[in-house]
Protein backbone atom coordinates (compact mmCIF):
# COMPACT_ATOMS: atom_id res chain seq x y z
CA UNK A 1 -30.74 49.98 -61.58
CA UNK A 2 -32.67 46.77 -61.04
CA UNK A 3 -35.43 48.31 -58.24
CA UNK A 4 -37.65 49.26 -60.69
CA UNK A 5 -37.62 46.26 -62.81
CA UNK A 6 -37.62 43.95 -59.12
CA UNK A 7 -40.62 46.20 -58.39
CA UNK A 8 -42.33 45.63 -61.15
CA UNK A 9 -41.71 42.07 -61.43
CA UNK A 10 -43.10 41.48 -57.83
CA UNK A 11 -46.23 43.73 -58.36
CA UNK A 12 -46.64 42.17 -61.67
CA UNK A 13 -46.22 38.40 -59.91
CA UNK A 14 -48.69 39.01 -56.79
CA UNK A 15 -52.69 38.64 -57.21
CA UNK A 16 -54.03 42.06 -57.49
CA UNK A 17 -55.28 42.53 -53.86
CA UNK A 18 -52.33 41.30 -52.43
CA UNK A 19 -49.80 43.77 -54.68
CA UNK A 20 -49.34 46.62 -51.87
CA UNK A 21 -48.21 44.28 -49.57
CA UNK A 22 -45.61 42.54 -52.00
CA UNK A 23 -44.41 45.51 -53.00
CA UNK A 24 -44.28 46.47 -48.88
CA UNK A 25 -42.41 42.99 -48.29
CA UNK A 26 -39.81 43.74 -51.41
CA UNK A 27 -39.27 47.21 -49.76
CA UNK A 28 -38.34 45.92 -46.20
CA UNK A 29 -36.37 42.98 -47.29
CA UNK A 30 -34.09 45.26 -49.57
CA UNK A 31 -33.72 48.20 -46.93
CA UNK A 32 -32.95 44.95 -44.36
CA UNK A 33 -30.68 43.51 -46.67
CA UNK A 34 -28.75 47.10 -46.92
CA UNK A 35 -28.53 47.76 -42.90
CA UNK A 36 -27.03 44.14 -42.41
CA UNK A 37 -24.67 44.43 -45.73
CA UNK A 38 -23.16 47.97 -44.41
CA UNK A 39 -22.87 46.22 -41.06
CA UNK A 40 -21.20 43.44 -42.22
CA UNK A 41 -19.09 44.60 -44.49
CA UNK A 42 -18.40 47.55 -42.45
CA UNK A 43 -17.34 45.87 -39.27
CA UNK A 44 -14.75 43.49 -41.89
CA UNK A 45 -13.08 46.47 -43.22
CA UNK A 46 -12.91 48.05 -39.78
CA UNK A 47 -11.21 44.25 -38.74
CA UNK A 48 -8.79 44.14 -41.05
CA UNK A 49 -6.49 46.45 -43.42
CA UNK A 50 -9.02 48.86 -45.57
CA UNK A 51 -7.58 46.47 -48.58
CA UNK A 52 -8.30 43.55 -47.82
CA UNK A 53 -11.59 44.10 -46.16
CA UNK A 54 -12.68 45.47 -48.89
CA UNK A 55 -11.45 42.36 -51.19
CA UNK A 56 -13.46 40.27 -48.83
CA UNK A 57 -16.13 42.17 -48.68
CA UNK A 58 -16.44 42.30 -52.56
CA UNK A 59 -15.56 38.47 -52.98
CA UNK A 60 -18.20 37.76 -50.04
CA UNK A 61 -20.92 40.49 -51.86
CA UNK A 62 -19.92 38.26 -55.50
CA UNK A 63 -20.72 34.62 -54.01
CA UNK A 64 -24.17 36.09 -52.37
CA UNK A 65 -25.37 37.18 -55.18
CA UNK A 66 -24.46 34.52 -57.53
CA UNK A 67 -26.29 31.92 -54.98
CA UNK A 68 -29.33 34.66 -55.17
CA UNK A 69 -29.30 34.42 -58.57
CA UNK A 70 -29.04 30.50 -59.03
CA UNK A 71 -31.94 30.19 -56.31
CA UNK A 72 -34.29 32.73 -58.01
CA UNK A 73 -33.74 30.79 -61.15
CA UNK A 74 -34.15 27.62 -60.10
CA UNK A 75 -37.28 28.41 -57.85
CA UNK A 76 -39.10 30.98 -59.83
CA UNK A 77 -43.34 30.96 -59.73
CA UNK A 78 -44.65 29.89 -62.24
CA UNK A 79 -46.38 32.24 -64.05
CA UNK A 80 -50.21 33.28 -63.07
CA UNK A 81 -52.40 33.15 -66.08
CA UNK A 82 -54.69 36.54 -66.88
């Protein structure tokens, strides 16, 4: 659900000669970010009990993404004027 709106934002964010390769970079990172999460997560699950591999996983998955989202708010770009 937030691909699009990521998308946009980075298209939006990069000068406009540059936006094919942001939107290139956003595309790797994220399909990177999914092979190493499955992998992860995967090989924890297939450590331990289904149960609580999965509760790790999920309570590993929730502190990543809260840190994501405190460092993408504290070091935002500022915006580039029209």
């Amino acid at each position: 659900m937030t691909v699009p709106a990521a998308t946009a934002a980075i298209i939006e964010s990069a000068p406009p000669g540059n936006a094919g390769v942001a939107s290139a970079t956003f595309h790797v990172a994220r399909q990177l970010g999914n092979a190493v999460g499955v992998a992860l997560f995967g090989s924890l699950t297939a450590a331990t009990d289904l149960t609580t591999g999965v509760r790790w996983s999920a309570a590993i998955a929730a502190v990543a993404m809260s840190a994501a989202a405190i460092a993408a708010r504290r070091w935002r770009p500022t915006p580039v004027p029209a």
